[in-house]
C-alpha atoms as a PDB file:
ATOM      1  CA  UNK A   1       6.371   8.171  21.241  1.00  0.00           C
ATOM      2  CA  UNK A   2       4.706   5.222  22.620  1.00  0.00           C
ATOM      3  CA  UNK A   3       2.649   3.010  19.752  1.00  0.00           C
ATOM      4  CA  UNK A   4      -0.962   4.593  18.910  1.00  0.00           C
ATOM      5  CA  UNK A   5      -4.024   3.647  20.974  1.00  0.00           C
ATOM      6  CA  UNK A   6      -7.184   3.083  18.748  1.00  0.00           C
ATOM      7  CA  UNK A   7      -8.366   6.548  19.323  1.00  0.00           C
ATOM      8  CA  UNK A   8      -4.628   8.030  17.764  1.00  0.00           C
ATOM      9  CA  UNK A   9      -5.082   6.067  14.927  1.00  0.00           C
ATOM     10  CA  UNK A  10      -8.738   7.097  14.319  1.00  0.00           C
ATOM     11  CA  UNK A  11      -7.617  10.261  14.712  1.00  0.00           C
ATOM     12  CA  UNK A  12      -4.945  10.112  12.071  1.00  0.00           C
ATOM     13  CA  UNK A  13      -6.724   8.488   9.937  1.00  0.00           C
ATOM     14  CA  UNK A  14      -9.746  10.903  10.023  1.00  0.00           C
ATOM     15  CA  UNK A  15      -6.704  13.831   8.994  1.00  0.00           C
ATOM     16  CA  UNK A  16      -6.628  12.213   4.922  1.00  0.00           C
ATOM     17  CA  UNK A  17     -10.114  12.085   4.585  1.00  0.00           C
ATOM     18  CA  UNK A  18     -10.451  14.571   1.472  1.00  0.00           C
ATOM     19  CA  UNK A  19     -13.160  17.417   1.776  1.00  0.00           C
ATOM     20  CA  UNK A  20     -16.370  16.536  -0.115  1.00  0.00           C
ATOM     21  CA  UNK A  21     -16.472  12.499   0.430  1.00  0.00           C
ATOM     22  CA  UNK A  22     -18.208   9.830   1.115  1.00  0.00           C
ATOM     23  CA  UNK A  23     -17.226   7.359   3.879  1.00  0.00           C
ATOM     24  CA  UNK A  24     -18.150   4.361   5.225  1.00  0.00           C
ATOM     25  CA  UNK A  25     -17.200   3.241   8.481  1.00  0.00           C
ATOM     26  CA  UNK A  26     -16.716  -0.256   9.251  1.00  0.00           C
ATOM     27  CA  UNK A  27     -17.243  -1.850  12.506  1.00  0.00           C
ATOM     28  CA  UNK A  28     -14.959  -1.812  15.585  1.00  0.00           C
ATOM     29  CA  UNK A  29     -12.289   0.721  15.367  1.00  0.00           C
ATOM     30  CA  UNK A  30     -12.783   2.512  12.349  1.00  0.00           C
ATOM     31  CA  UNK A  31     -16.537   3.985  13.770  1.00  0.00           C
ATOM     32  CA  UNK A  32     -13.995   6.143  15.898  1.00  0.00           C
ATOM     33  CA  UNK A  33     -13.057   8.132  12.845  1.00  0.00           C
ATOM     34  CA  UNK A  34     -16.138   9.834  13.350  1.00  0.00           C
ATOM     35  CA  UNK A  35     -15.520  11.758  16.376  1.00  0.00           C
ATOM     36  CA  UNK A  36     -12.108  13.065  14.628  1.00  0.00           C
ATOM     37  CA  UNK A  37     -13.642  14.931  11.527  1.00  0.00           C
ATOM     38  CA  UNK A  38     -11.709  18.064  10.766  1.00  0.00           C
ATOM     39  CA  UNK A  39     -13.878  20.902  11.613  1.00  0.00           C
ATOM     40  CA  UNK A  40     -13.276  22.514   8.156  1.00  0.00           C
ATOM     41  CA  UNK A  41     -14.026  19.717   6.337  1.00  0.00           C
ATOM     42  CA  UNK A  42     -17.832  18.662   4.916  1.00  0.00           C
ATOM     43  CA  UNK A  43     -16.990  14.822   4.787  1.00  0.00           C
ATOM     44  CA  UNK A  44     -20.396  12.990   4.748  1.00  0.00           C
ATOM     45  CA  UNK A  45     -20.223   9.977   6.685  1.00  0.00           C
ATOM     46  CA  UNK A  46     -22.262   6.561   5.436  1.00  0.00           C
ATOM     47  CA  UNK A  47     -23.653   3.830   7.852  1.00  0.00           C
ATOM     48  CA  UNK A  48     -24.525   0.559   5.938  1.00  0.00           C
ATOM     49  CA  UNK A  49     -27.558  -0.013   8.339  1.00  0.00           C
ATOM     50  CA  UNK A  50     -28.826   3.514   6.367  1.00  0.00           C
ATOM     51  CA  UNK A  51     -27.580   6.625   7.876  1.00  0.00           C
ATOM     52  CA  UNK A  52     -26.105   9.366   5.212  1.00  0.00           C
ATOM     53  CA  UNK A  53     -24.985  12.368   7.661  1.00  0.00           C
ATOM     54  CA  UNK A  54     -23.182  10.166  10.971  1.00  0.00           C
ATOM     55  CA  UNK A  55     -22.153  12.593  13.655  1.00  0.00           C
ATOM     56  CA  UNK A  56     -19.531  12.063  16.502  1.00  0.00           C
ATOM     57  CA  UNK A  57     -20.891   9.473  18.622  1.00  0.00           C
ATOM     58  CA  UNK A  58     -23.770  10.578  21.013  1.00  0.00           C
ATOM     59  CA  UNK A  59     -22.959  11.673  24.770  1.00  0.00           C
ATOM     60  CA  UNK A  60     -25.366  12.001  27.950  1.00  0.00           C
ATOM     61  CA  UNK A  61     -26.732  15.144  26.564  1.00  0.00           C
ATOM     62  CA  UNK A  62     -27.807  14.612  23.019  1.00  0.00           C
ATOM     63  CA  UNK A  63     -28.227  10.489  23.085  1.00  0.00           C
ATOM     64  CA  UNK A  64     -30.792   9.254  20.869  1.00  0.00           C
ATOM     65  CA  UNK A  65     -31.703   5.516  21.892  1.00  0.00           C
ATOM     66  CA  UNK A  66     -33.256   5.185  18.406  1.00  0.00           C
ATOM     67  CA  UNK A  67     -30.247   6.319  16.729  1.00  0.00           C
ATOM     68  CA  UNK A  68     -27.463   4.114  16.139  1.00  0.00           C
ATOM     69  CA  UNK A  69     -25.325   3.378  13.000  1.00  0.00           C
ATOM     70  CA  UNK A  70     -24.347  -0.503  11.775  1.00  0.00           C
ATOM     71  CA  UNK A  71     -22.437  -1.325  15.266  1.00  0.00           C
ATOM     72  CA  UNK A  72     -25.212   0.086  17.220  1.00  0.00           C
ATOM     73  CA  UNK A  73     -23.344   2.689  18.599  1.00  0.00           C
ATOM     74  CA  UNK A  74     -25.379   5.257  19.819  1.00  0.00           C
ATOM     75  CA  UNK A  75     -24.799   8.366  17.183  1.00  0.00           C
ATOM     76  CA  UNK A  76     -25.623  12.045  16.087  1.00  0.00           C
ATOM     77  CA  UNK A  77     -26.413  13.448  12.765  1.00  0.00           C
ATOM     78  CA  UNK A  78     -24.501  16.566  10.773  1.00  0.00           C
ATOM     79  CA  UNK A  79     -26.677  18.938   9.311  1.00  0.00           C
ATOM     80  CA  UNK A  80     -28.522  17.903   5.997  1.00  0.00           C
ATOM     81  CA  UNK A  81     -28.364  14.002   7.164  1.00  0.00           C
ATOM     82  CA  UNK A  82     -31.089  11.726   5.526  1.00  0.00           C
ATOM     83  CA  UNK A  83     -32.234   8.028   6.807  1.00  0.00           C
ATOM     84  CA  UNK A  84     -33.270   4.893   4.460  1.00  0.00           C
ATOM     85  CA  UNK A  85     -33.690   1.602   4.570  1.00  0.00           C
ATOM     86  CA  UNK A  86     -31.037  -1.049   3.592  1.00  0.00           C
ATOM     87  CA  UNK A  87     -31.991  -1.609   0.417  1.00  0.00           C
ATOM     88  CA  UNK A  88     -31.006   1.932  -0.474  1.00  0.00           C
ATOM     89  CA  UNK A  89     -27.812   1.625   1.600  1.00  0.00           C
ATOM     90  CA  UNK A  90     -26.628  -1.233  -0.162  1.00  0.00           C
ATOM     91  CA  UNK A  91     -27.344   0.407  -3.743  1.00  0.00           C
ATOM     92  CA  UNK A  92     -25.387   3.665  -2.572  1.00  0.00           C
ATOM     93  CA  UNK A  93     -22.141   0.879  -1.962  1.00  0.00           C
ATOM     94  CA  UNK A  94     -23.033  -1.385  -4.952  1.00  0.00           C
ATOM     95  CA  UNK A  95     -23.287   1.433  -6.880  1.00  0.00           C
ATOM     96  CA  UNK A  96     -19.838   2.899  -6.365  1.00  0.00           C
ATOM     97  CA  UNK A  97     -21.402   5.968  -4.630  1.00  0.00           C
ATOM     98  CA  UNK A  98     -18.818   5.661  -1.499  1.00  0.00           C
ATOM     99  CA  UNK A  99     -15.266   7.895  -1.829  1.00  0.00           C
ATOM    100  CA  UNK A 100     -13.836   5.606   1.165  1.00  0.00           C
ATOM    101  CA  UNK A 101     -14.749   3.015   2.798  1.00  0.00           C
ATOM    102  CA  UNK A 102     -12.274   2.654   6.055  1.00  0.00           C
ATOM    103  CA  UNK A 103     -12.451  -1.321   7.115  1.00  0.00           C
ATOM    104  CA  UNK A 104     -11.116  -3.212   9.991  1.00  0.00           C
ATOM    105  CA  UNK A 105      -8.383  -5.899   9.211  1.00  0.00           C
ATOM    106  CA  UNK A 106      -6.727  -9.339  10.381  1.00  0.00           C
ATOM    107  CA  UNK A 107      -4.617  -9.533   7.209  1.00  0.00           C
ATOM    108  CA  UNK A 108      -3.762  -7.470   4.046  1.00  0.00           C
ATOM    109  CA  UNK A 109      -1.002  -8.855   1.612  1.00  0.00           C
ATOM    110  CA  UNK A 110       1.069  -7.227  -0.099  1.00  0.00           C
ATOM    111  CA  UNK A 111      -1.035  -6.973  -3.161  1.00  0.00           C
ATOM    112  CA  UNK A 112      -4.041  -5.115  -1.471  1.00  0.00           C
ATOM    113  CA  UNK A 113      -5.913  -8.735  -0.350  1.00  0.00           C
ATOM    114  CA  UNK A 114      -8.136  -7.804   2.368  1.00  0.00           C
ATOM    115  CA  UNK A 115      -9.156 -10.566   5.431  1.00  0.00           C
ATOM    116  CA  UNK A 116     -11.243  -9.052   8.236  1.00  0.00           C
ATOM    117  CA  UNK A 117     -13.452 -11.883   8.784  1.00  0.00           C
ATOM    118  CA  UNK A 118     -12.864 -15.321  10.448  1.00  0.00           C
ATOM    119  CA  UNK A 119     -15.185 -18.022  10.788  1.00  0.00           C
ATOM    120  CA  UNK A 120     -12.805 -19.862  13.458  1.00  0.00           C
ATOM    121  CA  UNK A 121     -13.876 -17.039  15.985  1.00  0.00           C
ATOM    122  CA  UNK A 122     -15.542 -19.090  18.899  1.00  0.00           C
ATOM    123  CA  UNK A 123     -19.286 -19.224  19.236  1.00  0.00           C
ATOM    124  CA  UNK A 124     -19.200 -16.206  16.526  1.00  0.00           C
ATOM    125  CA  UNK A 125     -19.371 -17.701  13.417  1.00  0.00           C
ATOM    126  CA  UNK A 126     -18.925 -15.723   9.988  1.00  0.00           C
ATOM    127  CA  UNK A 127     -19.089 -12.380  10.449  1.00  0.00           C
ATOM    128  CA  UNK A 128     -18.428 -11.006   7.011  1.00  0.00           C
ATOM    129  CA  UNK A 129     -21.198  -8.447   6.766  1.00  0.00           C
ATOM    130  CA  UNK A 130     -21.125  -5.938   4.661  1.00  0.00           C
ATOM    131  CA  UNK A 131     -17.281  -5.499   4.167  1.00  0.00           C
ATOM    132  CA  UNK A 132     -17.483  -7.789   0.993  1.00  0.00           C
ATOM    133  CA  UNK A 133     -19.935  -5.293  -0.735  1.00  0.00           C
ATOM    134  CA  UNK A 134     -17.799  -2.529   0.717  1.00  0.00           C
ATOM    135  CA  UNK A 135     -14.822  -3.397  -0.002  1.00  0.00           C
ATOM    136  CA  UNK A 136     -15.016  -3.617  -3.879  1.00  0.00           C
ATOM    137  CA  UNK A 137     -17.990  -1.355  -4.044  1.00  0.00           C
ATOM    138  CA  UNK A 138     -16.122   2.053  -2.792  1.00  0.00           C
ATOM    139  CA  UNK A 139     -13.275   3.974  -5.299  1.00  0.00           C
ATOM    140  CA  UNK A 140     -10.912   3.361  -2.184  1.00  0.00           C
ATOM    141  CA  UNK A 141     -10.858   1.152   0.567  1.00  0.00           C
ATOM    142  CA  UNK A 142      -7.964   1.859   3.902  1.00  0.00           C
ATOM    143  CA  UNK A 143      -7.724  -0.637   7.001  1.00  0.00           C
ATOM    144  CA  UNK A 144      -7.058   0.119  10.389  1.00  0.00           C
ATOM    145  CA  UNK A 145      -5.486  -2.481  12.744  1.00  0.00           C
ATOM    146  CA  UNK A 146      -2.693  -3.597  15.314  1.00  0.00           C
ATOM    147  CA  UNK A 147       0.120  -4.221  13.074  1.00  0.00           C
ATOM    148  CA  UNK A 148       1.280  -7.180  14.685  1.00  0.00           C
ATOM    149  CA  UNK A 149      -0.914  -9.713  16.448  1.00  0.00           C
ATOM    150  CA  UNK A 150      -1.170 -10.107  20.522  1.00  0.00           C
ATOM    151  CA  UNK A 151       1.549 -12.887  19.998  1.00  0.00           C
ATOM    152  CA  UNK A 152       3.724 -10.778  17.664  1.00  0.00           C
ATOM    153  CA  UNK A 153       2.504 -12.368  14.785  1.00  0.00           C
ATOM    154  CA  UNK A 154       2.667 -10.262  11.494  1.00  0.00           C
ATOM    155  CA  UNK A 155      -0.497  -8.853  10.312  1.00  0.00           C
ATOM    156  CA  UNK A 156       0.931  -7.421   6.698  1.00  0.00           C
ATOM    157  CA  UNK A 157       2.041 -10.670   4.696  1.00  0.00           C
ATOM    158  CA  UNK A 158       3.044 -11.941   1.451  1.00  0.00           C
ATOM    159  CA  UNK A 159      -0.139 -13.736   1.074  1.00  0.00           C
ATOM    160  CA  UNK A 160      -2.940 -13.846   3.576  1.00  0.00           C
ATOM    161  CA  UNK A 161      -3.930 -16.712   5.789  1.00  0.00           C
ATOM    162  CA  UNK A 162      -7.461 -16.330   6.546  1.00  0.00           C
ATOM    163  CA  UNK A 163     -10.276 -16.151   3.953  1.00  0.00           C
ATOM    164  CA  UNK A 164     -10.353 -13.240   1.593  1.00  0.00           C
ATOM    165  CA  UNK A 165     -13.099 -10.587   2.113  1.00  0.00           C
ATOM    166  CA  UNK A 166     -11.932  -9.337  -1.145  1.00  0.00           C
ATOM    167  CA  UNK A 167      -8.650  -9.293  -3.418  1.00  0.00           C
ATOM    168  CA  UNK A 168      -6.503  -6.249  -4.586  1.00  0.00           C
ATOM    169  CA  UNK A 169      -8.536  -3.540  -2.917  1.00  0.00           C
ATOM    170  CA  UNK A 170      -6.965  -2.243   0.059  1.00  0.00           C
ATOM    171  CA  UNK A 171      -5.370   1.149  -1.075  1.00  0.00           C
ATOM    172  CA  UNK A 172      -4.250   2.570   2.813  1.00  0.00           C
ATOM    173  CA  UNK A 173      -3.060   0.953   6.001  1.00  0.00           C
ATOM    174  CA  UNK A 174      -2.940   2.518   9.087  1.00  0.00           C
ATOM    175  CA  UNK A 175      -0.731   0.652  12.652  1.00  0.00           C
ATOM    176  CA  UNK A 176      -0.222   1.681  15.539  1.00  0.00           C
ATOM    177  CA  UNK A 177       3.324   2.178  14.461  1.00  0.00           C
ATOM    178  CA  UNK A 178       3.088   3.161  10.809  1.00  0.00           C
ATOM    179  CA  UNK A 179       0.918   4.640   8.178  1.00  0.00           C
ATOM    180  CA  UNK A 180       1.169   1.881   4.955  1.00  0.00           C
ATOM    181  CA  UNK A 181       0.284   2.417   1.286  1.00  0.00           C
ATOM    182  CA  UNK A 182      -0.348  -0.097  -0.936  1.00  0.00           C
ATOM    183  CA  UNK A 183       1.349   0.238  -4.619  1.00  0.00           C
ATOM    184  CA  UNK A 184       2.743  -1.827  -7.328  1.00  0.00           C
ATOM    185  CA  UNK A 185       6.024  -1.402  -6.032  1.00  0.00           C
ATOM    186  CA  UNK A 186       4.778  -3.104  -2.587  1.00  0.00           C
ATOM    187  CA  UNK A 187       4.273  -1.738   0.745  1.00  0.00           C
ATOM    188  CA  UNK A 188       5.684   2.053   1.339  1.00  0.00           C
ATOM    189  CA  UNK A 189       5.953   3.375   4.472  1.00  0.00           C
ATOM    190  CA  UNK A 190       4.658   6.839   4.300  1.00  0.00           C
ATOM    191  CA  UNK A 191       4.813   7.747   8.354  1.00  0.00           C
ATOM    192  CA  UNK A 192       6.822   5.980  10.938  1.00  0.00           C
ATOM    193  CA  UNK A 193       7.076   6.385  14.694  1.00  0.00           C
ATOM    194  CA  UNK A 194      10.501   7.863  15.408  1.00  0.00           C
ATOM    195  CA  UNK A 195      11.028   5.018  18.254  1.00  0.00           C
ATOM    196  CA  UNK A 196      10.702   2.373  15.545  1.00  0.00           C
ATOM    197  CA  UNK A 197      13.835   1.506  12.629  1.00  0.00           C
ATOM    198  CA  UNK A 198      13.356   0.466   9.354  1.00  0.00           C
ATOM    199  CA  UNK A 199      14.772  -2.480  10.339  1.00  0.00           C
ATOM    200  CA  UNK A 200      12.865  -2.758  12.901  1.00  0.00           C
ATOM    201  CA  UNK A 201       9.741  -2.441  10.884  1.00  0.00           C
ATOM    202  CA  UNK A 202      11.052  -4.922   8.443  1.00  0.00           C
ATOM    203  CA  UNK A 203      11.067  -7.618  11.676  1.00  0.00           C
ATOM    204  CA  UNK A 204       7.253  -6.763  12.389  1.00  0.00           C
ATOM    205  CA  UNK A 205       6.013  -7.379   8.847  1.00  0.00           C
ATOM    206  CA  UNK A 206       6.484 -10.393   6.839  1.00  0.00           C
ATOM    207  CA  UNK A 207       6.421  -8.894   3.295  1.00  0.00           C
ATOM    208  CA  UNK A 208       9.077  -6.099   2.344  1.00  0.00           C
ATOM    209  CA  UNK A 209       8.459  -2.520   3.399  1.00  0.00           C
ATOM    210  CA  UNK A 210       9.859   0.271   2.113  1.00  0.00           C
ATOM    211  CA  UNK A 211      10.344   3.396   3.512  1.00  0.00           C
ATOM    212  CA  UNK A 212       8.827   6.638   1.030  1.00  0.00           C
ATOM    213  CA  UNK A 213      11.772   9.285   0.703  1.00  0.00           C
ATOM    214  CA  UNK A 214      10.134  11.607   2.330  1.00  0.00           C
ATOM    215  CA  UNK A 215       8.511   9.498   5.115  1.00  0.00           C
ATOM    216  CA  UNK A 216       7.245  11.615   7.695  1.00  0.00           C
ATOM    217  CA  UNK A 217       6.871  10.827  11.703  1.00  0.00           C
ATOM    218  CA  UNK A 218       4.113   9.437  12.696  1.00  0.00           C
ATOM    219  CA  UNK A 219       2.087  11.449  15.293  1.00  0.00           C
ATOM    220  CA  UNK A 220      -1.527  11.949  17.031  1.00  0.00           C
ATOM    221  CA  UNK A 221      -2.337  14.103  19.613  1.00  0.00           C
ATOM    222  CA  UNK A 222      -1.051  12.471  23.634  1.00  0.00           C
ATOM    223  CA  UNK A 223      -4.773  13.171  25.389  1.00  0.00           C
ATOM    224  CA  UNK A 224      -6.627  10.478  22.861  1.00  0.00           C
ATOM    225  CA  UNK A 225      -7.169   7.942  25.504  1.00  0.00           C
END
């Protein structure tokens, strides 16, 4: 199997997202999750600009222009959805109210340090936003991202090399190749594509990674495009 497109690994990741929770989505890939909710599953989905209830994103049909979560991506609402202000967002996150908050990454080390912000981007500037409230605010925080870089560059290090958004708190990782847990023991490989070693895994990330013993293959459905 070839390495997961964004929508594969929003997909997967959507698949460990208990029954009952609350989740935030962060910006980028991770607002993808929400069009991969298992049916039988009452997951309430959080957007920090004050949506409690996000939907799979809007189509032709049902678009709302009003209606958009933090990325303003046009959105829908589940059943029993409320709206508030940002002020009552931000208490819901400070407050420890979020299950899961599921955050884009540059960097996680192999203690849990999260970096997902970069204030080298060109004509960007910081672009920390919420993720620093997030990310020590919910009971568990998991990262999506490339797991190398565009030049090959390791992503999951022995230290990171950009700013911290926060330290210790990434509990989850999910590559396109792999599906990562953080622990004391280090990084454990809990899924693997069956096209990729564990030596070749080893090459692609600069801090040890251990396979689980009963590491599973990693897999998403082929149509996600």
């Amino acid at each position: 199997m070839k390495p997961l497109n964004r929508n594969q690994i929003a997909w997967r990741a959507a698949q460990d997202i208990p029954d009952g929770n609350v989740v935030n989505l962060g910006l980028g890939m991770p607002v993808l999750v929400s069009n991969y909710i298992p049916s039988d599953r009452d997951v309430f989905l959080q957007s920090e600009n004050g949506i409690l209830g996000v939907g799979p994103e809007a189509n032709e049909l049902n678009i709302n222009p009003n209606l958009v979560d933090a990325g303003s991506r046009k959105v829908t609402l589940r059943g029993g959805a409320s709206l508030f202000d940002s002020a009552n967002s931000f208490a819901m996150i400070r407050g420890g109210h979020i299950d899961i908050t599921i955050l884009g990454a540059f960097e996680v080390s192999i203690s849990g340090d999260l970096a997902n912000w970069d204030s080298k981007i060109p004509d960007k500037g910081p672009l920390v936003g919420g993720a620093m409230d997030l990310a020590v605010g919910a009971k568990s925080t998991w990262t999506m991202m490339q797991h190398n870089t565009k030049d090959g560059s390791p992503r999951l290090l022995n230290y990171c090399n950009l700013p911290l958004t926060a330290p210790k708190c990434v509990n989850r990782i999910y590559t396109d190749i792999a599906v990562v847990d953080v622990t004391n023991q280090g990084f454990i490989a809990i899924e693997l594509l069956e096209s990729i070693t564990a030596e070749e895994l080893n090459a692609r990330t600069e801090a040890e990674i251990s396979l689980a013993s009963d590491c599973k293959p990693l897999q998403a459905p082929a149509d996600l495009i």
